[in-house]
C-alpha atoms as a PDB file:
ATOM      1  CA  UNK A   1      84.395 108.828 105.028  1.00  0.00           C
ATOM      2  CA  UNK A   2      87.501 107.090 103.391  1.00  0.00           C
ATOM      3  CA  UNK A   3      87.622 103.467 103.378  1.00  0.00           C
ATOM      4  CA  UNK A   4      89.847 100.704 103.305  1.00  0.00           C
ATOM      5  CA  UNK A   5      90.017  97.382 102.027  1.00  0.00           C
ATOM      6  CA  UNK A   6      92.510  95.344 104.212  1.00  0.00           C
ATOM      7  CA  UNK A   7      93.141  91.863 102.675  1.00  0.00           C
ATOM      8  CA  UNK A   8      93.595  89.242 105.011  1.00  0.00           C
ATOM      9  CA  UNK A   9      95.551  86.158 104.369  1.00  0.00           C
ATOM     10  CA  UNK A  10      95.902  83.462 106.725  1.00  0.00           C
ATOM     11  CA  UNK A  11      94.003  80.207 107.710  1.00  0.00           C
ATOM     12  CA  UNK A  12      94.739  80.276 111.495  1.00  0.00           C
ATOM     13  CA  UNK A  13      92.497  82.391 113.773  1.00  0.00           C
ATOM     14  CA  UNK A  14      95.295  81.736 116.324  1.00  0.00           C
ATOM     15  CA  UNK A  15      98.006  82.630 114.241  1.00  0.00           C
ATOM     16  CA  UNK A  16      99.989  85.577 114.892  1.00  0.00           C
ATOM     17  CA  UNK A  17      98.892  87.076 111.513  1.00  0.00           C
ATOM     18  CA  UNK A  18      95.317  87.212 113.075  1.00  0.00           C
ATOM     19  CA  UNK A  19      96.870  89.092 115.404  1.00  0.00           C
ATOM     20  CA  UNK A  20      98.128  91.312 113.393  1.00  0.00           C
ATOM     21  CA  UNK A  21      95.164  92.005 111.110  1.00  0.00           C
ATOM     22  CA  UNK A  22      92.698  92.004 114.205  1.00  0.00           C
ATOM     23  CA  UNK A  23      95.178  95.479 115.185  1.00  0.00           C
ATOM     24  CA  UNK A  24      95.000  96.901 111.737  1.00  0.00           C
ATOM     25  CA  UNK A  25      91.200  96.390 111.357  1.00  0.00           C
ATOM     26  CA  UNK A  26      90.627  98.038 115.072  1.00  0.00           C
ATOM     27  CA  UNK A  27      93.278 100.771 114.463  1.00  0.00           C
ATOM     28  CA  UNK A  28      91.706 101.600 111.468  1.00  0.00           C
ATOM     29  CA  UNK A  29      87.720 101.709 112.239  1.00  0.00           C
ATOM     30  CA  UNK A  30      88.844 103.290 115.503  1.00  0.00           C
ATOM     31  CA  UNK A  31      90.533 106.053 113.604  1.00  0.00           C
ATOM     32  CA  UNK A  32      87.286 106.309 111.348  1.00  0.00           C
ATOM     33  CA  UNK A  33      88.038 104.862 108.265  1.00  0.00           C
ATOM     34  CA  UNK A  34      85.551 102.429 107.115  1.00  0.00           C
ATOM     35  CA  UNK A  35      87.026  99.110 106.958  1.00  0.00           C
ATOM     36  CA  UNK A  36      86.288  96.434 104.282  1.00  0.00           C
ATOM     37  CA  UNK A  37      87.591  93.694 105.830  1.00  0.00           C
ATOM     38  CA  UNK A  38      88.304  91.004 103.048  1.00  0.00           C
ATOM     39  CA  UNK A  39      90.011  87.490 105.203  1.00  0.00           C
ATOM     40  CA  UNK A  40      90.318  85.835 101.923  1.00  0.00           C
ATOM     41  CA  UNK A  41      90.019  82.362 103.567  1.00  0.00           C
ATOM     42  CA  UNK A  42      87.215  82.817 105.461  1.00  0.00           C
ATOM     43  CA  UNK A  43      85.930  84.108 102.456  1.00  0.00           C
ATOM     44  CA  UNK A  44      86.231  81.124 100.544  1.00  0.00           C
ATOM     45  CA  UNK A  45      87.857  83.454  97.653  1.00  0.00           C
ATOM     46  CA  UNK A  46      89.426  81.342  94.996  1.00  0.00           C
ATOM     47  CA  UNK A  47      92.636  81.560  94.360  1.00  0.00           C
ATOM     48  CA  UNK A  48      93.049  79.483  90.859  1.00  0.00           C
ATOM     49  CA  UNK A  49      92.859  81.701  87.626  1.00  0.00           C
ATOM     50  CA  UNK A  50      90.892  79.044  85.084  1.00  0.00           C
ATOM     51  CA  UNK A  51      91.742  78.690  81.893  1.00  0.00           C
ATOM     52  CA  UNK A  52      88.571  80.352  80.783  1.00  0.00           C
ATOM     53  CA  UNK A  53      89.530  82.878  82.677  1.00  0.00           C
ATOM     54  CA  UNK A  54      92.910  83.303  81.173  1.00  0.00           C
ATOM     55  CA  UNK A  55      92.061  83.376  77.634  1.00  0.00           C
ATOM     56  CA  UNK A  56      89.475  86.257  78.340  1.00  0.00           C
ATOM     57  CA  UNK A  57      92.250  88.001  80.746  1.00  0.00           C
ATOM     58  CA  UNK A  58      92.994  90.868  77.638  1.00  0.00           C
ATOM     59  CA  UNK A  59      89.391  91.509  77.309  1.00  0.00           C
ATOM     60  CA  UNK A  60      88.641  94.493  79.325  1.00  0.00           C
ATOM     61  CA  UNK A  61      85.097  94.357  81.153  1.00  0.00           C
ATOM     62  CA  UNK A  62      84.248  90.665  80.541  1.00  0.00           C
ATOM     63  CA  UNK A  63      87.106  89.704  82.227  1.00  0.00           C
ATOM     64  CA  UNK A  64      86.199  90.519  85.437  1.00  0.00           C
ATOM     65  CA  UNK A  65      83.184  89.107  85.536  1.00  0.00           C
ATOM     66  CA  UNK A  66      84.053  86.185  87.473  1.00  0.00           C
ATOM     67  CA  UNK A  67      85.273  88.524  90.115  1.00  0.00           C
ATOM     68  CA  UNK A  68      83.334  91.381  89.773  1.00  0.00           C
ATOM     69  CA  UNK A  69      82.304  91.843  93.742  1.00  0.00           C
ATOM     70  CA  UNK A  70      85.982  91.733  94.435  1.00  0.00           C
ATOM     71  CA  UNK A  71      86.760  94.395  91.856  1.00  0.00           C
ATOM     72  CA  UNK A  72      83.940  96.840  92.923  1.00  0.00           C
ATOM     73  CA  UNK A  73      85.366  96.249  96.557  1.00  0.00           C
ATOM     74  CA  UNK A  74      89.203  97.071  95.152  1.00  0.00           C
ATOM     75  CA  UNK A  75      87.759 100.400  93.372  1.00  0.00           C
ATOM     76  CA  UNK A  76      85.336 101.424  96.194  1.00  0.00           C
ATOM     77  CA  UNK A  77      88.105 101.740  98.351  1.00  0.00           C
ATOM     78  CA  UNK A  78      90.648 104.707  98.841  1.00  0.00           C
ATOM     79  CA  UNK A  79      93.458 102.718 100.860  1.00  0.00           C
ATOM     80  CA  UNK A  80      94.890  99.183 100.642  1.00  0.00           C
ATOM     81  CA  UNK A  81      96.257  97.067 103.754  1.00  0.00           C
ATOM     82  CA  UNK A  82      97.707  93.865 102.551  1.00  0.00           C
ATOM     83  CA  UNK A  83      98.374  91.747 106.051  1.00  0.00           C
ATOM     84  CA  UNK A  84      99.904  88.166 105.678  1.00  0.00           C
ATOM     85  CA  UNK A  85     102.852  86.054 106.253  1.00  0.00           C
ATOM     86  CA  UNK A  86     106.103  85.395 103.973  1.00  0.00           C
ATOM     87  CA  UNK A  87     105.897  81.747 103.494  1.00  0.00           C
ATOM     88  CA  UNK A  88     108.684  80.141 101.452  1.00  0.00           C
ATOM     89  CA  UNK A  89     109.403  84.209  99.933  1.00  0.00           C
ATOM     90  CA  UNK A  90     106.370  84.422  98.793  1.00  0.00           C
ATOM     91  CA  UNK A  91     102.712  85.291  99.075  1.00  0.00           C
ATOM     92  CA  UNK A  92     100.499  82.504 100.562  1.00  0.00           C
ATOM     93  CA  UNK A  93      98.404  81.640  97.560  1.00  0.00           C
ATOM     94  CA  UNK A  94      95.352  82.743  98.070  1.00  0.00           C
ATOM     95  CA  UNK A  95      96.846  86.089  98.050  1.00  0.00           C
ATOM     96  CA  UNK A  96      99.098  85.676  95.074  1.00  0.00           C
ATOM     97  CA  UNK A  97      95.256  84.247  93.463  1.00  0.00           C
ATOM     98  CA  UNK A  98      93.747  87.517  94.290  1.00  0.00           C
ATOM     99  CA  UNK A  99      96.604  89.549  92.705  1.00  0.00           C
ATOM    100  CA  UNK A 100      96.714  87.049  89.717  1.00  0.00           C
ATOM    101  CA  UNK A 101      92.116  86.823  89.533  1.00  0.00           C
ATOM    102  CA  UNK A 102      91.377  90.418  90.267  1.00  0.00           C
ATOM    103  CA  UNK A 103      94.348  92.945  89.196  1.00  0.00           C
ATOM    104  CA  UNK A 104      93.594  92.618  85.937  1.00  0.00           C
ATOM    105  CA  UNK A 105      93.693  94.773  82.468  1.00  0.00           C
ATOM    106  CA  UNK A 106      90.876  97.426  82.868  1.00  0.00           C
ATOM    107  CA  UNK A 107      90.693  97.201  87.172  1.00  0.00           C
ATOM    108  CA  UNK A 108      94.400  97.888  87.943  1.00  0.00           C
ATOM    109  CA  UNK A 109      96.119  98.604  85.157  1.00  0.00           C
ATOM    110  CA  UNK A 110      95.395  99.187  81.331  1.00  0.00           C
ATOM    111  CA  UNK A 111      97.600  98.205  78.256  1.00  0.00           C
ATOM    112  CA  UNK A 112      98.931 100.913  76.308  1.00  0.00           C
ATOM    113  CA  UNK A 113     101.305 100.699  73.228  1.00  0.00           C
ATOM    114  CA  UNK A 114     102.159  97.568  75.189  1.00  0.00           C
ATOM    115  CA  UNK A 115     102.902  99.702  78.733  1.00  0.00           C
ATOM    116  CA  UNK A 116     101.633  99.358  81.886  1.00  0.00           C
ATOM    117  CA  UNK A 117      99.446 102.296  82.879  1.00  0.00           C
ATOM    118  CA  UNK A 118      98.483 102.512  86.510  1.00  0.00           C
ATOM    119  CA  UNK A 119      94.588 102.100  86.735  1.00  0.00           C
ATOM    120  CA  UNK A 120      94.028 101.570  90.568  1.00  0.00           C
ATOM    121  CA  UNK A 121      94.266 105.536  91.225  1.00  0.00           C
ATOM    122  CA  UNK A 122      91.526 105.538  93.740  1.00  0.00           C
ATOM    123  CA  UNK A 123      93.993 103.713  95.872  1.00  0.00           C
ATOM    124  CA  UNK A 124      96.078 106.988  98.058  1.00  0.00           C
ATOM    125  CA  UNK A 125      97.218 104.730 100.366  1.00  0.00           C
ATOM    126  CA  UNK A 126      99.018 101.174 100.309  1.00  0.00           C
ATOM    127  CA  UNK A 127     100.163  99.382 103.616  1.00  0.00           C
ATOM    128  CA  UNK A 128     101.913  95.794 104.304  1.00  0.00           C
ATOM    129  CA  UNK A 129     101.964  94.246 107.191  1.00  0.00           C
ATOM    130  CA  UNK A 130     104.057  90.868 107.010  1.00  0.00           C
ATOM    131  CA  UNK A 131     106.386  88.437 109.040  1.00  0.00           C
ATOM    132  CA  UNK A 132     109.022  86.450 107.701  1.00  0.00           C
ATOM    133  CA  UNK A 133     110.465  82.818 109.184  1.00  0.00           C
ATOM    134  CA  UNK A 134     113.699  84.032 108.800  1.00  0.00           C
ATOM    135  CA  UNK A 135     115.929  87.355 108.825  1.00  0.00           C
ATOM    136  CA  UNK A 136     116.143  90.280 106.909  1.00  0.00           C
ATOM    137  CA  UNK A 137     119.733  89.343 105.576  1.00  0.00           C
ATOM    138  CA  UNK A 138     118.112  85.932 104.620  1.00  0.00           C
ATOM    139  CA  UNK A 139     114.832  87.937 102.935  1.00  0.00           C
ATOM    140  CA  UNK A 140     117.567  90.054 100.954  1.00  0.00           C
ATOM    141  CA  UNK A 141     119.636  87.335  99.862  1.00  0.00           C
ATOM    142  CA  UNK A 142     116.714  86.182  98.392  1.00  0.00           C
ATOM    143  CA  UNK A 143     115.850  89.104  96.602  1.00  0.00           C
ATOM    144  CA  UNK A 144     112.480  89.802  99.232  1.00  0.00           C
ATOM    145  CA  UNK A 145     110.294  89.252  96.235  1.00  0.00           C
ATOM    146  CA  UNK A 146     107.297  90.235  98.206  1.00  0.00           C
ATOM    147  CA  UNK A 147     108.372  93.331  99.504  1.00  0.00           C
ATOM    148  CA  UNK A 148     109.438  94.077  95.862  1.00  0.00           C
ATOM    149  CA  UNK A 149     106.325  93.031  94.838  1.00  0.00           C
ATOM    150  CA  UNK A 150     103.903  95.308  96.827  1.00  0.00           C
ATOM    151  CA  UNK A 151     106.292  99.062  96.829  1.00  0.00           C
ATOM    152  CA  UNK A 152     107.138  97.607  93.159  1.00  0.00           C
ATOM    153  CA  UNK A 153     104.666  96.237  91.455  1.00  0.00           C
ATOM    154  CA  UNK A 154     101.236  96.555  93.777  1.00  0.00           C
ATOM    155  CA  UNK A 155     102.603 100.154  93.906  1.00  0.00           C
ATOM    156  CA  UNK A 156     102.875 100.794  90.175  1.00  0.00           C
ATOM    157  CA  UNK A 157      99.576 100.092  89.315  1.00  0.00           C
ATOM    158  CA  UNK A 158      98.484 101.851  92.141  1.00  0.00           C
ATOM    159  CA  UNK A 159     100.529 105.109  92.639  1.00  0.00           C
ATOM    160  CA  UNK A 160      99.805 105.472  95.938  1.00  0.00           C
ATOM    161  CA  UNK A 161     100.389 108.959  98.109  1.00  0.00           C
ATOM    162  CA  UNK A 162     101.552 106.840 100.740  1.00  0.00           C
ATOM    163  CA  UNK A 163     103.479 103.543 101.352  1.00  0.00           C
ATOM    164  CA  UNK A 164     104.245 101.422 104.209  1.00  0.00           C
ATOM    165  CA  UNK A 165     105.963  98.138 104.575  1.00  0.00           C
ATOM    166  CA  UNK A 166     106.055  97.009 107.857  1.00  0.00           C
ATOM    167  CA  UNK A 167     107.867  93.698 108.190  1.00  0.00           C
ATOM    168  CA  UNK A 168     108.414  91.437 111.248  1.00  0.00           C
ATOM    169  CA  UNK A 169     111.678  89.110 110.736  1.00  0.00           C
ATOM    170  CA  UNK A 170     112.921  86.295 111.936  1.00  0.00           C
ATOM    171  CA  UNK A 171     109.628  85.239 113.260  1.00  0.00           C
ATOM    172  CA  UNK A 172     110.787  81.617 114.088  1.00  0.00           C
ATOM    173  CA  UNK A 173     112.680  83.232 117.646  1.00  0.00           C
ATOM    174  CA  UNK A 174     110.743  86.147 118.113  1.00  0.00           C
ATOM    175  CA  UNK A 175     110.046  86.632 121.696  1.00  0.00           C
ATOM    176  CA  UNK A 176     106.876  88.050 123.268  1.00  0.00           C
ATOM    177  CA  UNK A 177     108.576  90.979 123.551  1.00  0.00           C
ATOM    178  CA  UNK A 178     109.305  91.151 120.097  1.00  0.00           C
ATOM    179  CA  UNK A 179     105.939  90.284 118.724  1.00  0.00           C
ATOM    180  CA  UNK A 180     104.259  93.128 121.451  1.00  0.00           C
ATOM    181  CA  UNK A 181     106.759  95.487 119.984  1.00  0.00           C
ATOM    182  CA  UNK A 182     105.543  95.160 116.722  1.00  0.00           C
ATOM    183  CA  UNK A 183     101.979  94.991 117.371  1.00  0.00           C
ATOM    184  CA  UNK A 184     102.563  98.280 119.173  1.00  0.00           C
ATOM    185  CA  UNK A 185     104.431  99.601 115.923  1.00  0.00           C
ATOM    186  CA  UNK A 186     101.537  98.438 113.371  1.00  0.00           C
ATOM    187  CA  UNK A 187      99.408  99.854 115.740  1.00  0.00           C
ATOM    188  CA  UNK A 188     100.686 103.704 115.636  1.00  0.00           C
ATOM    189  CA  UNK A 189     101.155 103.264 111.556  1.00  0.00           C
ATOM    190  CA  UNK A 190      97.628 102.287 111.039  1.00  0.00           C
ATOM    191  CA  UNK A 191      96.377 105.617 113.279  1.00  0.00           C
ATOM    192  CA  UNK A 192      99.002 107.955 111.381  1.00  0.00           C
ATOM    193  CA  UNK A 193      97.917 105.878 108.199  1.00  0.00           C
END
């Protein structure tokens, strides 16, 4: 059985984001994947890298002790699902924690000769499933730093077989329509996924 870890990031169980992750979790198991859900809030996960915790960053193996239930859960799994919102272009912050706390040097990348080297190979598959306040033309003006970040960055380290970004804009006048359509749209990723 393949499994995935789906990170979660949102406080609001009514938010629209729920929504969204409740479909990707249910699309998933029902597909049979095992699902790890991770809802970072609920969670409690910490999002603040200490300062012990950035001196020992370099130091492969102690450095994830602090997190090392989130990094067995990151290599146990075979697919990532990332589902949050854009807030102010950006990741909500416990997200951006996790990214900043658990991809570190040794669990998703290693240093060498000073270069990157993708670590996180277990990962095949990477998914995103995101809304934005405001349009696509106002995400690209921007620079749409978190869709660069995940099929950049996320997806370097990871090297993934397959890649989806599945973006909802302009969420501040999406109608009901619009919002069915693209739970209908996750919904048919996650079972091709």
């Amino acid at each position: 059985m393949t499994r995935a870890l789906v990170l979660f990031a949102h406080p609001c169980a009514e938010s629209f984001s729920a929504a969204l992750h409740g479909c990707v979790t249910d699309r998933l198991a029902a597909c049979g994947w095992e699902v790890d859900d991770c809802d970072l809030n609920a969670e409690g996960f910490a999002p603040v890298l200490t300062a012990e915790e950035r001196r020992g960053y370099h130091e492969e193996g102690s450095n994830a002790g602090p997190v090392a239930d989130y990094v067995a859960r990151l290599r146990a799994a075979d697919a990532l699902v990332m589902v949050f919102p854009v807030w102010n272009f950006g990741y909500p912050a416990i997200l951006k924690g996790f990214l900043d706390r658990v991809f570190l040097p040794g669990v998703s990348f290693k240093l060498e000769g000073g270069q990157v080297v993708p670590n996180l190979r277990n990962i095949r598959k990477l998914a995103a499933v995101t809304t934005y306040g405001g349009t696509r033309l106002r995400a690209l003006m921007a620079g749409d730093p978190p869709r660069k970040s995940v099929t950049r960055a996320v997806w370097h380290v990871c090297r993934p077989d397959k890649t989806r970004y599945l973006a909802l804009y302009d969420m501040n006048r999406a109608t009901h329509e619009h919002r069915t359509a693209f739970l209908t749209r996750v919904g048919a990723e996650m079972e091709a996924f």
